[in-house]
C-alpha atoms as a PDB file:
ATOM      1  CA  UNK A   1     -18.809  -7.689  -7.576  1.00  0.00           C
ATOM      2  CA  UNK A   2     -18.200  -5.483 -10.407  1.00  0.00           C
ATOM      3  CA  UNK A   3     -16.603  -2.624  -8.813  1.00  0.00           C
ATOM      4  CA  UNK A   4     -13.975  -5.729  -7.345  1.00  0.00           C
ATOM      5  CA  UNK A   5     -13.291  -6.321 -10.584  1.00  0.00           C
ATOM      6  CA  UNK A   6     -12.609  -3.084 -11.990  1.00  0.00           C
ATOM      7  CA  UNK A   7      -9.990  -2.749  -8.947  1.00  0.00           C
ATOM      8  CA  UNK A   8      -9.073  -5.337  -9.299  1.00  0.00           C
ATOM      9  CA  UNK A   9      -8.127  -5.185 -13.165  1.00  0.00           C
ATOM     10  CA  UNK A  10      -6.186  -1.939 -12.880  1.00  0.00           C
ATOM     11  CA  UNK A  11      -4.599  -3.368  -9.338  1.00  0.00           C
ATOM     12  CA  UNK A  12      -2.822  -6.427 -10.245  1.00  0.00           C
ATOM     13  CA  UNK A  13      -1.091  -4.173 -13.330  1.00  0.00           C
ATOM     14  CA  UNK A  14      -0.239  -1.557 -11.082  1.00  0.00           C
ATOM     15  CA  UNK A  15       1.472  -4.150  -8.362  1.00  0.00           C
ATOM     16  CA  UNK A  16       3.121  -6.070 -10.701  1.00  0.00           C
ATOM     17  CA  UNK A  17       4.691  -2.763 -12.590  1.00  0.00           C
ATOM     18  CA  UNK A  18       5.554  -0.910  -9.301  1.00  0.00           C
ATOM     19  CA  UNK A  19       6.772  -4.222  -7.911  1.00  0.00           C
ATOM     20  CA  UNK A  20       9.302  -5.113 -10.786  1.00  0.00           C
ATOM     21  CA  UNK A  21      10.402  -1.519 -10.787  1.00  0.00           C
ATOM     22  CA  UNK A  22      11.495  -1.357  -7.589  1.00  0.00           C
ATOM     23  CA  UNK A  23      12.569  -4.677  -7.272  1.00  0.00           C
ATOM     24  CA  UNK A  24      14.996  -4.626 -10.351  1.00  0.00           C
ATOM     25  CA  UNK A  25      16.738  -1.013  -9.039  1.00  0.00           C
ATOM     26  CA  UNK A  26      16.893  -2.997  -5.570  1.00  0.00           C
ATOM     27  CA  UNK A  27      18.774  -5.223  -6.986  1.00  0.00           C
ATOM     28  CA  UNK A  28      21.226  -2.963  -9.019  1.00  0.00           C
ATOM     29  CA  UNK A  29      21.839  -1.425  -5.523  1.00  0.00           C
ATOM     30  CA  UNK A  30      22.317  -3.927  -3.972  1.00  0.00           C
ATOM     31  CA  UNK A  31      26.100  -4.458  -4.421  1.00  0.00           C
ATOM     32  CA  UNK A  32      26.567  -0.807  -2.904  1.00  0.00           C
ATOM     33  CA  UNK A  33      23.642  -0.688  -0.206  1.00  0.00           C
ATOM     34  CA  UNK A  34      22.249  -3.426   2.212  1.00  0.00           C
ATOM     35  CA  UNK A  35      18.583  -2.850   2.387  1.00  0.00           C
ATOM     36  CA  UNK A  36      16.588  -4.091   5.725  1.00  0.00           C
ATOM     37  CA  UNK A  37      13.414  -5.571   3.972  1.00  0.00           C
ATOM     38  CA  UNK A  38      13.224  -6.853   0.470  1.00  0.00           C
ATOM     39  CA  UNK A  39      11.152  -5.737  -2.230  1.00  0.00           C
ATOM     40  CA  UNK A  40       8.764  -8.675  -1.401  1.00  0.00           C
ATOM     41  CA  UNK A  41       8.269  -8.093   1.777  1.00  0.00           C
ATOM     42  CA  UNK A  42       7.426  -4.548   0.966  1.00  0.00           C
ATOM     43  CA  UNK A  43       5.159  -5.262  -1.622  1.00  0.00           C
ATOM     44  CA  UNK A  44       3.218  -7.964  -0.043  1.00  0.00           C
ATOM     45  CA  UNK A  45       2.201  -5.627   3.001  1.00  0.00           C
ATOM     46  CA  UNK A  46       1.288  -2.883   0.959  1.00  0.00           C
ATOM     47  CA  UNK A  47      -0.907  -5.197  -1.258  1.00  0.00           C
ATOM     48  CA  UNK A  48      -2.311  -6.823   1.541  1.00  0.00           C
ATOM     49  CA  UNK A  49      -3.194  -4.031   2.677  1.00  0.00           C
ATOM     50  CA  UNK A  50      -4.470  -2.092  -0.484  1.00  0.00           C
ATOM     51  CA  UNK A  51      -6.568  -5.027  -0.891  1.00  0.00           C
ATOM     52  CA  UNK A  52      -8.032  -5.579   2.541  1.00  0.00           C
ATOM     53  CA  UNK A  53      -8.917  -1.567   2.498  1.00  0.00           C
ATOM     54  CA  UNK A  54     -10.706  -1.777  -0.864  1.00  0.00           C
ATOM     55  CA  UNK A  55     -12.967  -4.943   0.641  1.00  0.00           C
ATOM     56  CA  UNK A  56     -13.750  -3.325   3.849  1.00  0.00           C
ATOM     57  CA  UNK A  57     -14.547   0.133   1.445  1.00  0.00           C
ATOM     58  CA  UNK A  58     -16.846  -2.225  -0.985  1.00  0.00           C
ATOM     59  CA  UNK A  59     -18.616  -3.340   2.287  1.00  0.00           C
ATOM     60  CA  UNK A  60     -19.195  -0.128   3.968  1.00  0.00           C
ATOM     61  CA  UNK A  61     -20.211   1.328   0.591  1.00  0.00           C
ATOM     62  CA  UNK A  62     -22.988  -1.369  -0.352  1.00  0.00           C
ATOM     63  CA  UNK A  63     -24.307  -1.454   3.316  1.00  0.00           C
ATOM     64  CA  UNK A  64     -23.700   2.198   5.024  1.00  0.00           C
ATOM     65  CA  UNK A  65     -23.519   4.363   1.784  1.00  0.00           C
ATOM     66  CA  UNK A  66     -23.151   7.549   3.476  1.00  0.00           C
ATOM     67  CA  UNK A  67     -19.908   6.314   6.145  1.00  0.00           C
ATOM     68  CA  UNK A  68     -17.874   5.475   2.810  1.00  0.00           C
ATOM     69  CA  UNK A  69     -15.695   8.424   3.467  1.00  0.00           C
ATOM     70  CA  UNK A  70     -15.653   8.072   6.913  1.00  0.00           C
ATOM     71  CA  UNK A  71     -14.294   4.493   6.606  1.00  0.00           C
ATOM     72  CA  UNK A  72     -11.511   5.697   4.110  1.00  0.00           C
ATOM     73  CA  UNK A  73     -10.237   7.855   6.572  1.00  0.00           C
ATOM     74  CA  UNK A  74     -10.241   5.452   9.479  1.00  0.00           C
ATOM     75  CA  UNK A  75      -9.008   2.220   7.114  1.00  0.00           C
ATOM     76  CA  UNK A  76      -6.373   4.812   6.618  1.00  0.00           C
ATOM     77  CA  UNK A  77      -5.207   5.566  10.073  1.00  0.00           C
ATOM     78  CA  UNK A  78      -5.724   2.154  10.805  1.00  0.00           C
ATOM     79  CA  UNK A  79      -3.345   1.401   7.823  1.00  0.00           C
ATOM     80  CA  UNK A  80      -0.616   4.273   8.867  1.00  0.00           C
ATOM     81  CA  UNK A  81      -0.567   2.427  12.492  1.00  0.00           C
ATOM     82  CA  UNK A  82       0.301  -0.968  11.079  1.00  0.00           C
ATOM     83  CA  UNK A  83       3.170   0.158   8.691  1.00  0.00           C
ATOM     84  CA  UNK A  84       4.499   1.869  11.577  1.00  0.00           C
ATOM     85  CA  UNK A  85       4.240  -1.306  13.313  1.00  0.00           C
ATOM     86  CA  UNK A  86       5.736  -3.182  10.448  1.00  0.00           C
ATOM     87  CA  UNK A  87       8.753  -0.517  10.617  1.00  0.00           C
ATOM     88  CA  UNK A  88       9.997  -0.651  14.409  1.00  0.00           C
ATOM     89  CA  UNK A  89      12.711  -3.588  14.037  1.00  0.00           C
ATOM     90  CA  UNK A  90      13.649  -0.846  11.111  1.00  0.00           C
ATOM     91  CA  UNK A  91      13.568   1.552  13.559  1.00  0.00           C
ATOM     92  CA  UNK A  92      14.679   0.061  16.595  1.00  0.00           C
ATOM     93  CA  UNK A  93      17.765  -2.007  14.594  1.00  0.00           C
ATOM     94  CA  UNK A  94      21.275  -1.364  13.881  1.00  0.00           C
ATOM     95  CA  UNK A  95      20.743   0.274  10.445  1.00  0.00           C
ATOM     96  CA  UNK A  96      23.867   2.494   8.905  1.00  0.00           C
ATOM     97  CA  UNK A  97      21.721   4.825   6.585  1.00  0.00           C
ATOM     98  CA  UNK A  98      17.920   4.302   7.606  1.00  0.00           C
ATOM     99  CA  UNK A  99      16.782   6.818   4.982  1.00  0.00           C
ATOM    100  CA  UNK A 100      17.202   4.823   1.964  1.00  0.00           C
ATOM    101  CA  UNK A 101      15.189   2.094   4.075  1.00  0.00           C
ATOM    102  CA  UNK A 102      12.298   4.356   4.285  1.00  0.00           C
ATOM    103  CA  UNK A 103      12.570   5.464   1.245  1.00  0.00           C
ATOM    104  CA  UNK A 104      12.150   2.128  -0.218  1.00  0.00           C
ATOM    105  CA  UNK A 105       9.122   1.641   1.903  1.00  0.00           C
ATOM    106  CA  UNK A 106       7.192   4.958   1.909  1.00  0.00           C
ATOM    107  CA  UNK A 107       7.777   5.577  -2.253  1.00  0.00           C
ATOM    108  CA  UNK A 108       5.514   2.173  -2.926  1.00  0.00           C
ATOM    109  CA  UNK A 109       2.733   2.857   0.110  1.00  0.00           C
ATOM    110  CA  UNK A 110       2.227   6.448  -0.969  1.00  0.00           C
ATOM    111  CA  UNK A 111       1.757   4.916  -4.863  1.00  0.00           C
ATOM    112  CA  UNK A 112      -0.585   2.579  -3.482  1.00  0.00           C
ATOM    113  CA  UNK A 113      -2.499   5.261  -1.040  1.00  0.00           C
ATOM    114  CA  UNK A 114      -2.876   7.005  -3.846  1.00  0.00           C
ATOM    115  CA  UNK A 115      -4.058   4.658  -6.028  1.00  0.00           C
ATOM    116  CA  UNK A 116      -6.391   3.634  -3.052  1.00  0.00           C
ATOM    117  CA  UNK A 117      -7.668   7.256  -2.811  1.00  0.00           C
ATOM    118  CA  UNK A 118      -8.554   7.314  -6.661  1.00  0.00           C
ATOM    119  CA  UNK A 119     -10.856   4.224  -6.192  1.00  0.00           C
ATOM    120  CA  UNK A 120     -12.315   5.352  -3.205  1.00  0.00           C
ATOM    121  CA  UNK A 121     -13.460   8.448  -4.585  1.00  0.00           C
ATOM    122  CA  UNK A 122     -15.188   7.183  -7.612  1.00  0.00           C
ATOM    123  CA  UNK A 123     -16.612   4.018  -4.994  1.00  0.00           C
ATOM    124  CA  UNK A 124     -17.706   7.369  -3.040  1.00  0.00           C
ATOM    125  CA  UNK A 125     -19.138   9.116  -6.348  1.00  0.00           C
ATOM    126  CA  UNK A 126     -21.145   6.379  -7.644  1.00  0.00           C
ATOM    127  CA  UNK A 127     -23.295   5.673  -4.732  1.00  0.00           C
END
């Protein structure tokens, strides 16, 4: 429970920074570009998902020990699949300039892969 909450207490700062960064310049844009998904749409799959990894790392961790790595990599994969599932109306739709769209989607899930990969090495270096 204690490694939760030392996620979770640098987690919820992170989101909330990240997420009111990007949401604000979203908005400045917004009267010159349309974006396809919001900023909270965005940020609540890439939480979700942050959050769901972490759990199923805390689990494999306290019960397998030695597949902690193992599962980072395939929660990862697993992770990659579903925001490219989350992108095909992106990709499949009518959208002028889809860069900017990706952009706005792949800045905040590489900040929070990253931030994913920091806690999963020191999970992976404690045990």
């Amino acid at each position: 429970m204690n490694r939760t909450v030392d996620f979770l207490k640098y987690f919820i700062p992170f989101s909330i920074v990240l997420f009111a960064t990007q949401y604000f310049i979203m908005q400045s844009l917004s009267e010159k570009l349309v974006f396809f998904y919001s900023a909270w749409s965005i940020y609540t799959f890439n939480i979700l998902a942050t959050f769901l990894v972490f759990l199923f790392l805390i689990f494999v961790n306290k019960n397998f020990p030695t597949y902690t790595g193992f599962a980072f990599l395939g929660a990862s994969f697993f992770r990659m699949m579903v925001a490219v599932i989350f992108l095909i109306p992106l990709i499949k739709g009518d959208v002028k300039d889809p860069i900017i769209d990706l952009g706005t989607f792949f800045i905040p899930y590489f900040l929070f892969l990253l931030f994913e990969t920091y806690f999963a090495v020191r999970l992976i270096n404690k045990s």
